[in-house]
C-alpha atoms as a PDB file:
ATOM      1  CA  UNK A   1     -12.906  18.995  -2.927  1.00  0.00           C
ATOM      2  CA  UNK A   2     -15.784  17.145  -1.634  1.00  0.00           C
ATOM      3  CA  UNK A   3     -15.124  14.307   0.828  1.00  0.00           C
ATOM      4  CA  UNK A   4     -17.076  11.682  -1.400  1.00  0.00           C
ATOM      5  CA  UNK A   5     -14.779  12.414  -4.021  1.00  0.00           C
ATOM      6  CA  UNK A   6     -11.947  11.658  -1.416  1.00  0.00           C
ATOM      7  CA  UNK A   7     -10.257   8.424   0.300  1.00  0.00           C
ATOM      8  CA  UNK A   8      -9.104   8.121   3.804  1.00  0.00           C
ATOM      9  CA  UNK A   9      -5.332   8.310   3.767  1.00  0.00           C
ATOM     10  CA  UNK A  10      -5.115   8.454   7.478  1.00  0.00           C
ATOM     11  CA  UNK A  11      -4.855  10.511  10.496  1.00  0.00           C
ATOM     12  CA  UNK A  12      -2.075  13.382  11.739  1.00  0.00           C
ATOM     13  CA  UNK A  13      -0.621  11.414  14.583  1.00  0.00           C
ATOM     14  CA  UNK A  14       2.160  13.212  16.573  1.00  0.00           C
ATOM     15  CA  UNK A  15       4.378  16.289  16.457  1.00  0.00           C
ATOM     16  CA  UNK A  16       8.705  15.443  15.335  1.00  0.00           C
ATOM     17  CA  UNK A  17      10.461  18.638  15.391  1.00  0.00           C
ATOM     18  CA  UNK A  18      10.007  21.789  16.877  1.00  0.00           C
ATOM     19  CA  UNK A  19      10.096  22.690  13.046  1.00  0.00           C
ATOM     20  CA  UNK A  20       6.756  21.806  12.600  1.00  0.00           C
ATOM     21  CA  UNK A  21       7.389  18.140  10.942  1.00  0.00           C
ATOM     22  CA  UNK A  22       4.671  15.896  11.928  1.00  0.00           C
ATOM     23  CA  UNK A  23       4.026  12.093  11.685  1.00  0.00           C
ATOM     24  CA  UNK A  24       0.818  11.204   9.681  1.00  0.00           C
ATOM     25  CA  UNK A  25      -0.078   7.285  10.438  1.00  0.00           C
ATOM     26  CA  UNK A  26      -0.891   5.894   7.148  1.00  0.00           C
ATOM     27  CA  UNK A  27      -4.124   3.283   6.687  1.00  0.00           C
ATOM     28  CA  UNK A  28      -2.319   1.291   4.216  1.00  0.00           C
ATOM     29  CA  UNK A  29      -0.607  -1.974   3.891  1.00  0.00           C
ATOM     30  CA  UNK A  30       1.626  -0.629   1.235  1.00  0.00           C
ATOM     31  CA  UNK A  31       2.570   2.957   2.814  1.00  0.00           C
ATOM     32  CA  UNK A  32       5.458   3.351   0.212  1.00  0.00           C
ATOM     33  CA  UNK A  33       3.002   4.281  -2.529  1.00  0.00           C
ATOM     34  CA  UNK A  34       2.569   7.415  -1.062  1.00  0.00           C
ATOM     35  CA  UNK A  35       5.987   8.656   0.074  1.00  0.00           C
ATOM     36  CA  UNK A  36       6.507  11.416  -2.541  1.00  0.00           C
ATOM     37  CA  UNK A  37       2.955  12.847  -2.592  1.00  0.00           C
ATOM     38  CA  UNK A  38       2.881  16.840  -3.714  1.00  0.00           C
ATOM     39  CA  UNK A  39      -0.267  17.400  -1.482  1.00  0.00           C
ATOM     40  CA  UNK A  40      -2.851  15.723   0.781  1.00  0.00           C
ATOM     41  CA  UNK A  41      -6.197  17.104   2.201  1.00  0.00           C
ATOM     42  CA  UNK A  42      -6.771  17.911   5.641  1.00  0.00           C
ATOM     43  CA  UNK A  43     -10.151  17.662   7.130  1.00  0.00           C
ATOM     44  CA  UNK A  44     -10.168  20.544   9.557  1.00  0.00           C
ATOM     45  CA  UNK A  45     -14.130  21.455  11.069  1.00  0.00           C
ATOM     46  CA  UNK A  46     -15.458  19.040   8.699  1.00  0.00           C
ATOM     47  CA  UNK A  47     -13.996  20.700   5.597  1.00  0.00           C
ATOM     48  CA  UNK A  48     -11.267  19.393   3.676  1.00  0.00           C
ATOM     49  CA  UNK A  49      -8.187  21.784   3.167  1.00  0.00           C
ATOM     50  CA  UNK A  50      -5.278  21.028   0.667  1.00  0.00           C
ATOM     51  CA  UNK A  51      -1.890  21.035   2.078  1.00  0.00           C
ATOM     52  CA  UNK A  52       1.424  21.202   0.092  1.00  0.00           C
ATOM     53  CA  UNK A  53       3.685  19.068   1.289  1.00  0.00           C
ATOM     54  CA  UNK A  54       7.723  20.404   1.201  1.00  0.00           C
ATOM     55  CA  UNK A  55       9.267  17.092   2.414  1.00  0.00           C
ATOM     56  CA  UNK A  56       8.480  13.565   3.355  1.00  0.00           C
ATOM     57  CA  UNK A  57       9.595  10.527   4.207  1.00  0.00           C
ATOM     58  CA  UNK A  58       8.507   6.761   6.045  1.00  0.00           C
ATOM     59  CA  UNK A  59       9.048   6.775   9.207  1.00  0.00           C
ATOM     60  CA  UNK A  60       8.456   3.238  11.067  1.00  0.00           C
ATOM     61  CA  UNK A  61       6.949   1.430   8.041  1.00  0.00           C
ATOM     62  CA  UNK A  62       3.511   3.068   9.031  1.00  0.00           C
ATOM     63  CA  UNK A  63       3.886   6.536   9.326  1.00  0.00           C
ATOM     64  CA  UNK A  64       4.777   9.327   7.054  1.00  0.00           C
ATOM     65  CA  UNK A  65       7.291  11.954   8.246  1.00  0.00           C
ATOM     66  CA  UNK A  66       5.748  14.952   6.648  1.00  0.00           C
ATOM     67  CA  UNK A  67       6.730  18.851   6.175  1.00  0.00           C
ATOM     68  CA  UNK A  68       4.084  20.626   5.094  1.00  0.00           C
ATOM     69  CA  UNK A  69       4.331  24.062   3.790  1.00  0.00           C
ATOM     70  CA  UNK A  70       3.517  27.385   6.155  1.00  0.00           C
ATOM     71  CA  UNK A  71       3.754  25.012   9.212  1.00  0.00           C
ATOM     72  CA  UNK A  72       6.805  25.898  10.386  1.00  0.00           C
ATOM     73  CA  UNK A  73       6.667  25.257  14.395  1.00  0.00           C
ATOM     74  CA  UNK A  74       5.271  23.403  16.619  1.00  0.00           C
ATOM     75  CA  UNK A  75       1.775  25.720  17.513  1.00  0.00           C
ATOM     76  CA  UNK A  76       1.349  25.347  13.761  1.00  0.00           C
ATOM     77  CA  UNK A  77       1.805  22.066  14.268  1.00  0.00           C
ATOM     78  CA  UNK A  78      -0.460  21.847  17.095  1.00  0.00           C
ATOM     79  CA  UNK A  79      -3.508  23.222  14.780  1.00  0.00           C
ATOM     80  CA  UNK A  80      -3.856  19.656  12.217  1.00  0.00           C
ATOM     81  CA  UNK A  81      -2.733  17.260  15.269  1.00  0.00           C
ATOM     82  CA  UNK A  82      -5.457  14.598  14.945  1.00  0.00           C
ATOM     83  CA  UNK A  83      -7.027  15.529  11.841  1.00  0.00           C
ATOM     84  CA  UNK A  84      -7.959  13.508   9.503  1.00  0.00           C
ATOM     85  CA  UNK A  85      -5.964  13.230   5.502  1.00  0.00           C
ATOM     86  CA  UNK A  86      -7.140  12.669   2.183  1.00  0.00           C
ATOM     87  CA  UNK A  87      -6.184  12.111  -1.703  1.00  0.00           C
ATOM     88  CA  UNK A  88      -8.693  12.012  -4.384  1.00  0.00           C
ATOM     89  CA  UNK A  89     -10.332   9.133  -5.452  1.00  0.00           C
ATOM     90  CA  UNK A  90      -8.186   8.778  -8.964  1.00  0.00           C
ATOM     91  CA  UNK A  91      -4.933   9.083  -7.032  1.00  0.00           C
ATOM     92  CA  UNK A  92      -6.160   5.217  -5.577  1.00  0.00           C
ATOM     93  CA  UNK A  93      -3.565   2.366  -7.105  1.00  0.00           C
ATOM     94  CA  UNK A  94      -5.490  -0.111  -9.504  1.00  0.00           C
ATOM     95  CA  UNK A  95      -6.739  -3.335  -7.898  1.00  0.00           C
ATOM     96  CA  UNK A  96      -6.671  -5.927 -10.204  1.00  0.00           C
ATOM     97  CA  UNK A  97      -8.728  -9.737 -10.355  1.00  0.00           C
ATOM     98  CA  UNK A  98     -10.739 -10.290  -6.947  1.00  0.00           C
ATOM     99  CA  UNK A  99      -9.336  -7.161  -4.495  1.00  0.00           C
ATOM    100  CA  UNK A 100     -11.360  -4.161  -4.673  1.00  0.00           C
ATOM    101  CA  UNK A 101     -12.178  -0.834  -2.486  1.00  0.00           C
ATOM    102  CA  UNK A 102     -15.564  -0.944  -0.639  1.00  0.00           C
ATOM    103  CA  UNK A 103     -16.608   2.037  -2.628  1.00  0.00           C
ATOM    104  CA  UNK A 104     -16.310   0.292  -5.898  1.00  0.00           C
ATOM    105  CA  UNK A 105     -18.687  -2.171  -5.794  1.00  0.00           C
ATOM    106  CA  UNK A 106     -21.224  -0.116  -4.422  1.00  0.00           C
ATOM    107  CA  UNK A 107     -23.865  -0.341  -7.413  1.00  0.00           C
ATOM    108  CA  UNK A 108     -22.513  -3.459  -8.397  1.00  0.00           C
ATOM    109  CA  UNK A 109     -25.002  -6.688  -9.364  1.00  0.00           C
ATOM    110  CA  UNK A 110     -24.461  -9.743  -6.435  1.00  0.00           C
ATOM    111  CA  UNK A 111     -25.057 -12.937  -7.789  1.00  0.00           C
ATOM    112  CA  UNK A 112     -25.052 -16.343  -6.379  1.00  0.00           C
ATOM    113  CA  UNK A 113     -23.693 -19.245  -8.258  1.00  0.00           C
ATOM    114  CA  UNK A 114     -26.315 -21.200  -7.079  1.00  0.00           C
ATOM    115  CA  UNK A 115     -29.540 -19.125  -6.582  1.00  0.00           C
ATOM    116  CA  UNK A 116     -28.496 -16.038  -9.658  1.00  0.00           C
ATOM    117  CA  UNK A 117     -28.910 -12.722  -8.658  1.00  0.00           C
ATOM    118  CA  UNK A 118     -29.218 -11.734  -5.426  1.00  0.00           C
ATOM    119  CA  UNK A 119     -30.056  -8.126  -5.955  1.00  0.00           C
ATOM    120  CA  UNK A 120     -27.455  -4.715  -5.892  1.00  0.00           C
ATOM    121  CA  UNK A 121     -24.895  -3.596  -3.545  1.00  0.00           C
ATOM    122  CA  UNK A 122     -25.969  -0.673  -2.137  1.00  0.00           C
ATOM    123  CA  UNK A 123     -23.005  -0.600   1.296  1.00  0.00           C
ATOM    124  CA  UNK A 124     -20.378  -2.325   2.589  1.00  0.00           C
ATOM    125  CA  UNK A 125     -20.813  -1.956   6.375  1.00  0.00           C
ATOM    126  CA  UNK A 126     -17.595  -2.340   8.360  1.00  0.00           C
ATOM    127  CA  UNK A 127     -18.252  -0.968  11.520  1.00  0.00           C
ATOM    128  CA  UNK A 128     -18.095  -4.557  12.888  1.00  0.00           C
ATOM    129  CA  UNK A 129     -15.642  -6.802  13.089  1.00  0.00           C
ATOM    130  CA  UNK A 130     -16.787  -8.753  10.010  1.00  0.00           C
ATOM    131  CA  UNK A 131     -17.424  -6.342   7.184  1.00  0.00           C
ATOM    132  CA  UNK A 132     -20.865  -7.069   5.462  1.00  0.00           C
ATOM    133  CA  UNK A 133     -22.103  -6.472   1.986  1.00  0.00           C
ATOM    134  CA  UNK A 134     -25.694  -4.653   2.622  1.00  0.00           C
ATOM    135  CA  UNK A 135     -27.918  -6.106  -0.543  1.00  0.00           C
ATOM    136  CA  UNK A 136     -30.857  -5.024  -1.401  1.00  0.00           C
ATOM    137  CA  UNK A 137     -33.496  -7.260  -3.187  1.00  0.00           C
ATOM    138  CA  UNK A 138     -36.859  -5.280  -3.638  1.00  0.00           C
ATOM    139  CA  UNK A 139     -37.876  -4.355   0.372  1.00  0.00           C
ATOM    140  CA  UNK A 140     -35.910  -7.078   1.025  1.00  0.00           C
ATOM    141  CA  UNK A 141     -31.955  -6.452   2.994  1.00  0.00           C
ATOM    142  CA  UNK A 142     -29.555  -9.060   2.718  1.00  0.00           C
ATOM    143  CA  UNK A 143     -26.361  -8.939   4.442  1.00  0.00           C
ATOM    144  CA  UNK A 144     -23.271 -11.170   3.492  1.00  0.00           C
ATOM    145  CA  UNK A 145     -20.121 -11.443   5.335  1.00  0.00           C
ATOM    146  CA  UNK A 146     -17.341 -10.245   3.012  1.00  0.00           C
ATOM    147  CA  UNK A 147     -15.373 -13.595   3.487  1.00  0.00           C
ATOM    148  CA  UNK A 148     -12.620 -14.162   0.971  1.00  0.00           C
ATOM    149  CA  UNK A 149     -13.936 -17.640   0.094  1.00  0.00           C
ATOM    150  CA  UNK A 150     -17.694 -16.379  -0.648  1.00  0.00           C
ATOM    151  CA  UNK A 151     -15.975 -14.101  -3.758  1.00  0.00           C
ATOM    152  CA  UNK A 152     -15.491 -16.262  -6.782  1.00  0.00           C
ATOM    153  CA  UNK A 153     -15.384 -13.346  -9.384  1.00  0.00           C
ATOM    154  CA  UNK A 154     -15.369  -9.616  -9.583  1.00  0.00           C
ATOM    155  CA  UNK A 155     -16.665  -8.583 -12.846  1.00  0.00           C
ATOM    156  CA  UNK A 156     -15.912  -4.580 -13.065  1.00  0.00           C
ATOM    157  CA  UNK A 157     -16.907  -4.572 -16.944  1.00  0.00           C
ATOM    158  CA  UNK A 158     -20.464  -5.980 -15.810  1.00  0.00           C
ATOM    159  CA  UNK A 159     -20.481  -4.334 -12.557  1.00  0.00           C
ATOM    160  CA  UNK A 160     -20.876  -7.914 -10.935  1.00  0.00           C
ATOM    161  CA  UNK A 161     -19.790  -9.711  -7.490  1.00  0.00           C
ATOM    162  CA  UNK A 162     -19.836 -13.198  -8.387  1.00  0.00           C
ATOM    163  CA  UNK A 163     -20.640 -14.871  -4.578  1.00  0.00           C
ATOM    164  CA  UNK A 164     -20.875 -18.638  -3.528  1.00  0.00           C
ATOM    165  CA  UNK A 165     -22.746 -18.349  -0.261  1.00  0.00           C
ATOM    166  CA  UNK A 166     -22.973 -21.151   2.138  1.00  0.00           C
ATOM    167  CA  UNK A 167     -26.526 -23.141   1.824  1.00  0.00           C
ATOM    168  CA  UNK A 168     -29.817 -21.383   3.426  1.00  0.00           C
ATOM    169  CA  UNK A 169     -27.761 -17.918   4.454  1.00  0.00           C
ATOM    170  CA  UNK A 170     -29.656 -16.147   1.514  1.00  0.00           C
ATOM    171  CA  UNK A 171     -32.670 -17.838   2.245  1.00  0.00           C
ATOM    172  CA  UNK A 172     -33.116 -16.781   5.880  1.00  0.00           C
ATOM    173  CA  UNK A 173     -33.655 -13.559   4.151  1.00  0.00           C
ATOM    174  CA  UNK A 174     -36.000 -14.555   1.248  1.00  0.00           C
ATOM    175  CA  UNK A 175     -38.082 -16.607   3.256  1.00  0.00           C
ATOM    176  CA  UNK A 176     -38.253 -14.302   6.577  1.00  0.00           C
END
């Protein structure tokens, strides 16, 4: 399984039983839709491994209590501490009206209900506080804050982000 094909589930977090049980901390607000999963990928030296899972269970709203099969004490254990897990990308839930997952609007047409279109998503950046959507227009990179209020529409059939953008923030980038 290649890792673009994946999602970020979360990260092995802690040792619970000198049976080899470990907590995984789940990057979710809705950890519950994951509970009875049959397998997971580990990333282990930058390769993703699948893992069966035997048991698991939430743990602390966040964290999945997870057996995994042929780790069966704590050294085991101590092998996948800190690793990264993922699922494959059709295992996401459906988003539905204006949510989405940064990777699906990748490719995606922005427009402006003012100005028309703005040109195609080609990132979301969130390494900052703010995440951004990186738009490019010709040469030309445009960078929106992804603010809830900016995102009147999301049109998956056209592959559209309908945006209203405060006055002049697009144009310090046209007119540069």
């Amino acid at each position: 399984m290649r890792k673009e094909d994946c999602f970020y589930l979360g990260k092995i977090a802690k040792k619970f039983s000198y049976k080899g049980e470990v907590l995984a901390w789940l990057d979710t607000d809705e950890p519950e839709l994951y509970e009875n999963l049959e397998s997971v990928f580990v990333e282990i030296h930058k390769h993703l491994v699948p893992f069966f899972i035997q048991s698991s269970s939430l743990h602390k709203n966040e964290f999945l209590r997870v057996r995994f099969e042929d780790i069966e004490d704590e050294d085991a254990a101590d092998g996948i501490m800190g690793c990264d897990i993922y699922l494959p990308l059709t295992q996401l839930p459906k988003l539905e009206g204006d949510k989405f997952y940064f990777h699906e609007v990748v490719g995606f047409i922005a427009e402006d209900v003012r100005l028309g279109e703005i040109g195609t998503i080609v990132n979301i950046n969130d390494t900052s506080s703010q995440p951004l959507f990186e738009i490019k227009k010709g040469e030309i990179e445009i960078l929106i804050p992804m603010i809830d209020h900016f995102i009147v529409k999301v049109d998956r059939d056209n592959k559209k982000i309908i945006l209203d953008t405060p006055d002049g923030l697009i144009d310090l980038y046209l007119n540069a």
